[in-house]
Protein backbone atom coordinates (compact mmCIF):
# COMPACT_ATOMS: atom_id res chain seq x y z
CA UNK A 1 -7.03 -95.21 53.64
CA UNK A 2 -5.48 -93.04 51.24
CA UNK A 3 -7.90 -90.38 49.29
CA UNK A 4 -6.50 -88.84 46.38
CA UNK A 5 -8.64 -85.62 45.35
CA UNK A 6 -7.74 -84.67 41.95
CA UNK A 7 -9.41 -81.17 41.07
CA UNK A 8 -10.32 -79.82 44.09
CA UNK A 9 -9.94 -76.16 43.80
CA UNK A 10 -13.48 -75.40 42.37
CA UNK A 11 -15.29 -76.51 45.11
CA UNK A 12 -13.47 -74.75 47.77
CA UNK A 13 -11.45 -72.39 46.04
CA UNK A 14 -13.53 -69.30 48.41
CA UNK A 15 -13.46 -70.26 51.94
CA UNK A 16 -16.02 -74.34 51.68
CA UNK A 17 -13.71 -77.11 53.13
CA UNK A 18 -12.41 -80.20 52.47
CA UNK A 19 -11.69 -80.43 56.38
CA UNK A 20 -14.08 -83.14 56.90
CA UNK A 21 -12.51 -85.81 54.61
CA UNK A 22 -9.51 -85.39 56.62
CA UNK A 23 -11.00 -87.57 59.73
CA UNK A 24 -11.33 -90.51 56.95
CA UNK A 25 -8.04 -91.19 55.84
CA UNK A 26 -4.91 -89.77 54.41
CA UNK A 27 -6.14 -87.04 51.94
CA UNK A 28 -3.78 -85.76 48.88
CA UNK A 29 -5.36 -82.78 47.66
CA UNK A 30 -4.51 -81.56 44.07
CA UNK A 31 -5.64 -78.17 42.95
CA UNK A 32 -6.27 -79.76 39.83
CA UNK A 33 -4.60 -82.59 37.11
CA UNK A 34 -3.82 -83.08 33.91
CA UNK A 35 -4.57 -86.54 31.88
CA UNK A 36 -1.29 -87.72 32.38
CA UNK A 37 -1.33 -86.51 36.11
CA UNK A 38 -4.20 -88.15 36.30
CA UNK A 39 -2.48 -91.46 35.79
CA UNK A 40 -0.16 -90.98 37.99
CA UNK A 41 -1.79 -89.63 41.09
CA UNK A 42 -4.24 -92.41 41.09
CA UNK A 43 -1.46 -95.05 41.50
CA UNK A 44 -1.68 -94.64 44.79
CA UNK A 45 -5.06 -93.94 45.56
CA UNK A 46 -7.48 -96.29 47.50
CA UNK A 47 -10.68 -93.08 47.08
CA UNK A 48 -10.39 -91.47 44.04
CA UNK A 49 -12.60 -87.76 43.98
CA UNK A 50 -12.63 -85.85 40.90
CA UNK A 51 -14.96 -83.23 39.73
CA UNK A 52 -13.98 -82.69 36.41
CA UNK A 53 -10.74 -84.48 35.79
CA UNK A 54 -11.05 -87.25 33.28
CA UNK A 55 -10.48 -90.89 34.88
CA UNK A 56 -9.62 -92.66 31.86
CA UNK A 57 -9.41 -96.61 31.53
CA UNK A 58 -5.78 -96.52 31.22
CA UNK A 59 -5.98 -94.63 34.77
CA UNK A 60 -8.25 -97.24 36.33
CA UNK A 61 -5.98 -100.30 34.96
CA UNK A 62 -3.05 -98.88 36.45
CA UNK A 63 -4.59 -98.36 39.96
CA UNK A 64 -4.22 -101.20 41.72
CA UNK A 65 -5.27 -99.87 45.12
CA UNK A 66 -8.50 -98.28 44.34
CA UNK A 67 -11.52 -99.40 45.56
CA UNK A 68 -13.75 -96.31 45.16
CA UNK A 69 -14.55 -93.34 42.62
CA UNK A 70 -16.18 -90.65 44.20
CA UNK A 71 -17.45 -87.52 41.35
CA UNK A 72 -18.43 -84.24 43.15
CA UNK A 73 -20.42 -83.48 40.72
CA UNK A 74 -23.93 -84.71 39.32
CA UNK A 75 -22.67 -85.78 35.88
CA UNK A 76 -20.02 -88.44 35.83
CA UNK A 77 -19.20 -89.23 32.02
CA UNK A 78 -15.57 -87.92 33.04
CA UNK A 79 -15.10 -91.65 34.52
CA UNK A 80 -14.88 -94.49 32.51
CA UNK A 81 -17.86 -96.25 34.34
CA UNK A 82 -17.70 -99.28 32.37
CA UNK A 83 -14.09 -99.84 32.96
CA UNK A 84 -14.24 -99.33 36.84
CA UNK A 85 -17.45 -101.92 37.10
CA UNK A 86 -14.92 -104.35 35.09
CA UNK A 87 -12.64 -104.14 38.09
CA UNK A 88 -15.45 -103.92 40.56
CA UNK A 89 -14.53 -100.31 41.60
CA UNK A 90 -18.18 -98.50 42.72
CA UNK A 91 -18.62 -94.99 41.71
CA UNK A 92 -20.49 -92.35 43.34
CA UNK A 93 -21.94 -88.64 42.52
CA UNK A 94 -24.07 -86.19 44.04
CA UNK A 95 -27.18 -86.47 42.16
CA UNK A 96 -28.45 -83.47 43.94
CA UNK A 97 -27.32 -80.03 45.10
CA UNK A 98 -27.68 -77.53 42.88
CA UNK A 99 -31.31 -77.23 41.82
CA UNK A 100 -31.99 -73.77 43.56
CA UNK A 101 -28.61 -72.90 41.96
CA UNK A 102 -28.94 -73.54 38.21
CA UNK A 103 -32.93 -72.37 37.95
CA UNK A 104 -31.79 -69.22 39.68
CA UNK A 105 -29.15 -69.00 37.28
CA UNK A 106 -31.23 -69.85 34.04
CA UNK A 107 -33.75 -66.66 35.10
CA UNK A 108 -30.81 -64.42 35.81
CA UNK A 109 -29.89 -65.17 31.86
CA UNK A 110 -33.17 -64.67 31.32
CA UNK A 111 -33.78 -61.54 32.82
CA UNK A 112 -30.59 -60.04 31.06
CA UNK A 113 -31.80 -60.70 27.69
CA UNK A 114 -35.07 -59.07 28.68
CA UNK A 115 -33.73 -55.75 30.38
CA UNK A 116 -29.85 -55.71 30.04
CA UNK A 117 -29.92 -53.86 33.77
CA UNK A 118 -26.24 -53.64 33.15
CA UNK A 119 -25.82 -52.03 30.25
CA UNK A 120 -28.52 -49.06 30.90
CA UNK A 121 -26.83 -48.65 34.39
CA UNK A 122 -23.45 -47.93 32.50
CA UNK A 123 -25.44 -45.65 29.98
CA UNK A 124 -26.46 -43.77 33.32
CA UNK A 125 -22.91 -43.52 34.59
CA UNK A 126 -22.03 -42.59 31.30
CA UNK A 127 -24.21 -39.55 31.47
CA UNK A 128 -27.27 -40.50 28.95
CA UNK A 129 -29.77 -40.13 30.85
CA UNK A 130 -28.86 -36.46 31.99
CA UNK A 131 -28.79 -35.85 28.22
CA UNK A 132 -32.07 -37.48 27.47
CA UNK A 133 -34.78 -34.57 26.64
CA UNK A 134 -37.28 -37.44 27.92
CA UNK A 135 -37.70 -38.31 31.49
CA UNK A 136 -36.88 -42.42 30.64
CA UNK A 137 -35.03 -43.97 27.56
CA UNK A 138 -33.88 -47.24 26.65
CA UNK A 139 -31.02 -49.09 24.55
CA UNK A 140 -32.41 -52.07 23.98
CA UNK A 141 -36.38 -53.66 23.84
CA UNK A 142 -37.70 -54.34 27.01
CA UNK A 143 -39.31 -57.80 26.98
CA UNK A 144 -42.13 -59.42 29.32
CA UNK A 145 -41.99 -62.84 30.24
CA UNK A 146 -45.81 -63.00 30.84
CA UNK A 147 -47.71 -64.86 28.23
CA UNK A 148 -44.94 -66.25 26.31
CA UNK A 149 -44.05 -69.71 26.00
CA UNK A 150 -40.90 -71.74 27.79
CA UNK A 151 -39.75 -74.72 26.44
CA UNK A 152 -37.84 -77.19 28.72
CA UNK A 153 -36.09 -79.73 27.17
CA UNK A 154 -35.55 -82.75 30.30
CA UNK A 155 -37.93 -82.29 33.17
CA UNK A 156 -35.39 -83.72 36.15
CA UNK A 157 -35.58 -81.92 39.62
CA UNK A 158 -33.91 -78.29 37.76
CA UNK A 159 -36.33 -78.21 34.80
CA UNK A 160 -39.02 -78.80 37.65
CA UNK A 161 -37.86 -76.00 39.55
CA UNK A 162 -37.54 -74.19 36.27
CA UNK A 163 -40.93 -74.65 35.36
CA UNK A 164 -42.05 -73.97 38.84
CA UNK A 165 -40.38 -70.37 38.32
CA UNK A 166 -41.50 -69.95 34.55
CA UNK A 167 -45.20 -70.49 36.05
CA UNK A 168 -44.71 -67.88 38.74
CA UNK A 169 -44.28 -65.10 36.18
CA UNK A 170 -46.66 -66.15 33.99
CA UNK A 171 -45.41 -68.34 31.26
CA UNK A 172 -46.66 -71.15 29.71
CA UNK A 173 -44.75 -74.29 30.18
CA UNK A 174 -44.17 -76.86 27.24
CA UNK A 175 -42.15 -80.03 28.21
CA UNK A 176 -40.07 -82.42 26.51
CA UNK A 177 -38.92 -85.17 28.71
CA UNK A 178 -38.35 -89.38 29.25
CA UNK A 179 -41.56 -89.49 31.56
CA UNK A 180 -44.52 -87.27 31.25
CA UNK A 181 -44.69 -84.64 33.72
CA UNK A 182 -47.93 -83.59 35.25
CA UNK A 183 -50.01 -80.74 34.84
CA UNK A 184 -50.15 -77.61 34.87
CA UNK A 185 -47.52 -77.93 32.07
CA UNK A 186 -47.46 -79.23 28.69
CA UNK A 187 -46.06 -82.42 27.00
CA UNK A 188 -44.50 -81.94 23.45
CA UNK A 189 -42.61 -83.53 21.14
CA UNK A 190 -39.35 -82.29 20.83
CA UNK A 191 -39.79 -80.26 17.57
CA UNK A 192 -43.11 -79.10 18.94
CA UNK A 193 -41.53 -77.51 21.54
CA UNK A 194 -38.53 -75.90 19.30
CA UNK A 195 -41.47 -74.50 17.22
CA UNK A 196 -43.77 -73.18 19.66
CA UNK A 197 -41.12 -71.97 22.65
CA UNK A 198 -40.35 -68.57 22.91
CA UNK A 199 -37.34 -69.46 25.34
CA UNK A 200 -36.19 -72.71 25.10
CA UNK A 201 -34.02 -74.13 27.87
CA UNK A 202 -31.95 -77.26 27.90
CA UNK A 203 -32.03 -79.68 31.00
CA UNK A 204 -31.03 -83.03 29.65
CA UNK A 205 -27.98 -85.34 30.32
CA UNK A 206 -25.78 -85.67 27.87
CA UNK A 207 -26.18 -88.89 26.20
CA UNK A 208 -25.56 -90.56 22.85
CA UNK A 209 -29.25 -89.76 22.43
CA UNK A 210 -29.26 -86.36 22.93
CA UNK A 211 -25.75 -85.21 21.78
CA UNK A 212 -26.58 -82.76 18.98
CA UNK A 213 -30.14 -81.96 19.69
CA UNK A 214 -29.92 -78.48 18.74
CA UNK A 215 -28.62 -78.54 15.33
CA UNK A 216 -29.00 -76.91 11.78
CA UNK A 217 -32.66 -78.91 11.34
CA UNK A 218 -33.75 -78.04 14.91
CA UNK A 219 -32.75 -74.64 14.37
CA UNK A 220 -35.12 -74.12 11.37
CA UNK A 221 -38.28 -74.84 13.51
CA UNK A 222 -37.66 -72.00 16.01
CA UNK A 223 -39.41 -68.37 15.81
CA UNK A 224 -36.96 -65.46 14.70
CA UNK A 225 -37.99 -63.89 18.43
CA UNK A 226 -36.85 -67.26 20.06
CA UNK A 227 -33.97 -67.33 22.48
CA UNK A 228 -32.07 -70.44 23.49
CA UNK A 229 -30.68 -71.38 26.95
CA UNK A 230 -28.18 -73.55 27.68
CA UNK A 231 -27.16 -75.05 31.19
CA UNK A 232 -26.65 -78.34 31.13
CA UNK A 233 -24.23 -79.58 28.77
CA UNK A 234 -22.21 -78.05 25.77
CA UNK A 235 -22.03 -81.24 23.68
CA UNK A 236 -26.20 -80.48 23.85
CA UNK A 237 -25.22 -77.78 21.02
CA UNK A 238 -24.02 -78.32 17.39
CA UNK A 239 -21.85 -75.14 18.08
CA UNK A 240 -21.49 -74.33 14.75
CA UNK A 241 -24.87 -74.94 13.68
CA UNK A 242 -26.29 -72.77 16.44
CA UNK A 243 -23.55 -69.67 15.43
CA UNK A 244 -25.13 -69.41 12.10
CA UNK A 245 -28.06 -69.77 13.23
CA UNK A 246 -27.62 -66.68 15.05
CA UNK A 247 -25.90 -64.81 12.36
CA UNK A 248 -28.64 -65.48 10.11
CA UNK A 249 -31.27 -64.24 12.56
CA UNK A 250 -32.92 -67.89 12.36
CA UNK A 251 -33.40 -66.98 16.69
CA UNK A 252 -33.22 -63.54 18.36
CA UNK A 253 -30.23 -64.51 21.08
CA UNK A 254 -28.30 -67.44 22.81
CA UNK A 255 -27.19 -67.42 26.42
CA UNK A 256 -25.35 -70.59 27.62
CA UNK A 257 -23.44 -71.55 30.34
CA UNK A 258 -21.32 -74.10 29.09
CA UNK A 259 -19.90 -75.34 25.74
CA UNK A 260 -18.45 -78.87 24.26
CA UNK A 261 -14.88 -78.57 25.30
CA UNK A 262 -14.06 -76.24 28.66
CA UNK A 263 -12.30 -74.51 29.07
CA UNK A 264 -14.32 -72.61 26.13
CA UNK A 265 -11.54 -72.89 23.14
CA UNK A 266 -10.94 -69.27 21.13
CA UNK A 267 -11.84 -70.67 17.72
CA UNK A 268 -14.85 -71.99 19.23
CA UNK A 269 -18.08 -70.47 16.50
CA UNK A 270 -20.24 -69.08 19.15
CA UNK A 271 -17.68 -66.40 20.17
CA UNK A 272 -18.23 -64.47 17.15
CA UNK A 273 -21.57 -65.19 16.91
CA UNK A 274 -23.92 -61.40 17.06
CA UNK A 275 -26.74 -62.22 20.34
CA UNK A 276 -24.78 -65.10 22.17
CA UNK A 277 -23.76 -64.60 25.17
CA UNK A 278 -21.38 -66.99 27.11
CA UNK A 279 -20.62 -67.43 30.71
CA UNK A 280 -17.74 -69.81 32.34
CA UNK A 281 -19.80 -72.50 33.47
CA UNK A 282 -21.34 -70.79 36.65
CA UNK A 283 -24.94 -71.67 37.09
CA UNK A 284 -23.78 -74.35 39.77
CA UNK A 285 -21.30 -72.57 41.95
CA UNK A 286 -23.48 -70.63 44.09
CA UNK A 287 -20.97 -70.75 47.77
CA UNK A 288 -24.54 -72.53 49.49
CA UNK A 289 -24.56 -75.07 46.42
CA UNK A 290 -20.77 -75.76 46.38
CA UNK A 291 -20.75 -76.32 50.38
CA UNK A 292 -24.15 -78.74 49.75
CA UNK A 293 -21.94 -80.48 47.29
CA UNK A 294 -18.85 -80.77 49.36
CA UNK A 295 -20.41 -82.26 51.77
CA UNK A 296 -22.84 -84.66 49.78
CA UNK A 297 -19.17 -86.26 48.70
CA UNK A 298 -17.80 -86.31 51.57
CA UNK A 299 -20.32 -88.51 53.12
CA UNK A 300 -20.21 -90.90 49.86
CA UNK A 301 -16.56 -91.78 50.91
CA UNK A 302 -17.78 -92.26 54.54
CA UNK A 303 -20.82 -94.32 53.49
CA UNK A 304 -18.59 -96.57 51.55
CA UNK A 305 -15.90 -96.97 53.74
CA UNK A 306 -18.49 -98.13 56.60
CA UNK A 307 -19.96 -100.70 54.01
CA UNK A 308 -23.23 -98.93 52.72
CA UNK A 309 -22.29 -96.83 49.52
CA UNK A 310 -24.51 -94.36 48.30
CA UNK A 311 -25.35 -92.83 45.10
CA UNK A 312 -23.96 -95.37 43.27
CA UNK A 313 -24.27 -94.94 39.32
C-alpha cells in the first residue's frame, strides 16, 4: 500500500512521529507541497494524508490509485469532498484533539490583552520600575474578567470548553450556536451577542453560511470596550472591515490566530491595524495536541485498510 503524506512537517516538525504509519505500507513523506506538487505526488498514491495542502479535483481525477484521503486535521475544506465521493474515494479527519489546546490558547490571548505580562516585564528589565517614585506602576489598564460578558459564536466541544473556562473566572456566557446549549449559559441571537459581549470569540466552521460573519454591519453593534477573538477560521473575518473597525475605535482590540489566506499575506489590512494582534496559527499545536493528532490519523489509515473506516466526513 503506498501512503503519500503531503505536508507533514507541522505535525512532527519537534520530535512526534510518523513511525507508526510505517508498519502500514510504503510511506512517502513530503515536508510539504505545492498545488502543482500536489498533482503530481498523488499519482501514485493509494492513502493520501494532507494537513493543509489543497487536494484539488484536478488532483483526485488524475489519481488513479487512490482509494483513501486521510486530513490530519479537524477541518477538511482543503479536499474537494464532492469530487472524491464522485470517485468513491472516503475521506477521513480527526474531529477531535485539540480542545484543551485551542481554549487554553483563546485565554492566553485573553489574558494578554488584560495584563500585557510581557510588556511590563520588559519595562522592568528596562529599568522603570527602579525609576518609579511609587512602589507599583503600570503601562497599560489592567482589566478583570469577572463580571463581564463572553460571547461564543459555535458551541462545538472548544466553545464548550471555552465556556467551561469563561465560567470559572466569573464571566457570563452568551451563546450563539446550531443547537441550543444548556444552562448555565445563555442563548442569543447572533447580533445579540455582538451587542452585549464584552469578548467575543469565534468557534464556528467555516461555511458558506458563516463566511463573513464579522463584517462592517456586525461591527457597528459591538461596545467601543469590546475585544474580538479569533481561532477558528480567517475567512470568519471581513479583514478589511474588521481593520477599520479598529482604527476607528468601533472595538477596543483584536487578537486572532488565523487569517483568510496563510501564510498571513503583507498587504493583508489587519497588519496595520492599531489593537490587533496576530499570531501564526498556533492555538492547535500544543506537542500533547499534535502527538493526539498524529496518532488519531494514523489509526484512520489502519481502520480503513482493515475494512472499518472511521471519521468519515
Amino acid at each position: 500500500m503506498k501512503i503519500v503524506v503531503l505536508d507533514g512537517r507541522t505535525l512532527a516538525a519537534d520530535g512526534n512521529s510518523w513511525a507508526g504509519l510505517q508498519a502500514l505500507g510504503e510511506v512517502e513523506m513530503h515536508d510539504r507541497s505545492s498545488p502543482e506538487e500536489v498533482v503530481t505526488r498523488s499519482r501514485s498514491a493509494e492513502v493520501l494524508i494532507t494537513n493543509k495542502a489543497v487536494v484539488s479535483a484536478a488532483a483526485i481525477e488524475q489519481s488513479p490509485r487512490l482509494q483513501f484521503i486521510a486530513v490530519s486535521a479537524t477541518g477538511y475544506d482543503c479536499v474537494d469532498v464532492r469530487a472524491a465521493r464522485q470517485r468513491g474515494i472516503p475521506v477521513a479527519n480527526v474531529p477531535e484533539y485539540g480542545t484543551a489546546s485551542v481554549a487554553q490558547y483563546v485565554f492566553a490571548l485573553l489574558l494578554h490583552l488584560c495584563h500585557r505580562v510581557g510588556l511590563h516585564a520588559d519595562a522592568v528589565q528596562a529599568g522603570d520600575w527602579s525609576k518609579s517614585p511609587d512602589f507599583c506602576f503600570w503601562k497599560t489598564p489592567q482589566w478583570e474578567l469577572a463580571g463581564k460578558t463572553l460571547g461564543i459564536v459555535g458551541y462545538g466541544r472548544i466553545g464548550r470548553q471555552v465556556a467551561a473556562i469563561g465560567t470559572a473566572f466569573g464571566m457570563e456566557v452568551l451563546v450563539h450556536a446550531r443547537t441550543l446549549p444548556k444552562p448555565p449559559v445563555t442563548v442569543a441571537t447572533l447580533d445579540e451577542l455582538f451587542a452585549r459581549a464584552d469578548v467575543i470569540s469565534l468557534h464556528c466552521p467555516l461555511t458558506p453560511a458563516t463566511a463573513g460573519l464579522v463584517n462592517r454591519q456586525r461591527l457597528q453593534l459591538v461596545k467601543p470596550s469590546a475585544v474580538l477573538i479569533n481561532t477558528a477560521r480567517g475567512g470568519l473575518v471581513v479583514e478589511a472591515d474588521l481593520a477599520d473597525a479598529l482604527n476607528r475605535g468601533q472595538l477596543a482590540a483584536a487578537v486572532v490566530d488565523v487569517v483568510s489566506r496563510e501564510p498571513l499575506q503583507p498587504d493583508n489590512p489587519l497588519l496595520a491595524a492599531t489593537h490587533c494582534v496576530i499570531t501564526p496559527h498556533i492555538a492547535w499545536a500544543t506537542r500533547e495536541a499534535r502527538a493526539r493528532l498524529l496518532d488519531a490519523t494514523i489509526a484512520n489509515v489502519a481502520n480503513f485498510l482493515a475494512g472499518q473506516p472511521t471519521n468519515l466526513v
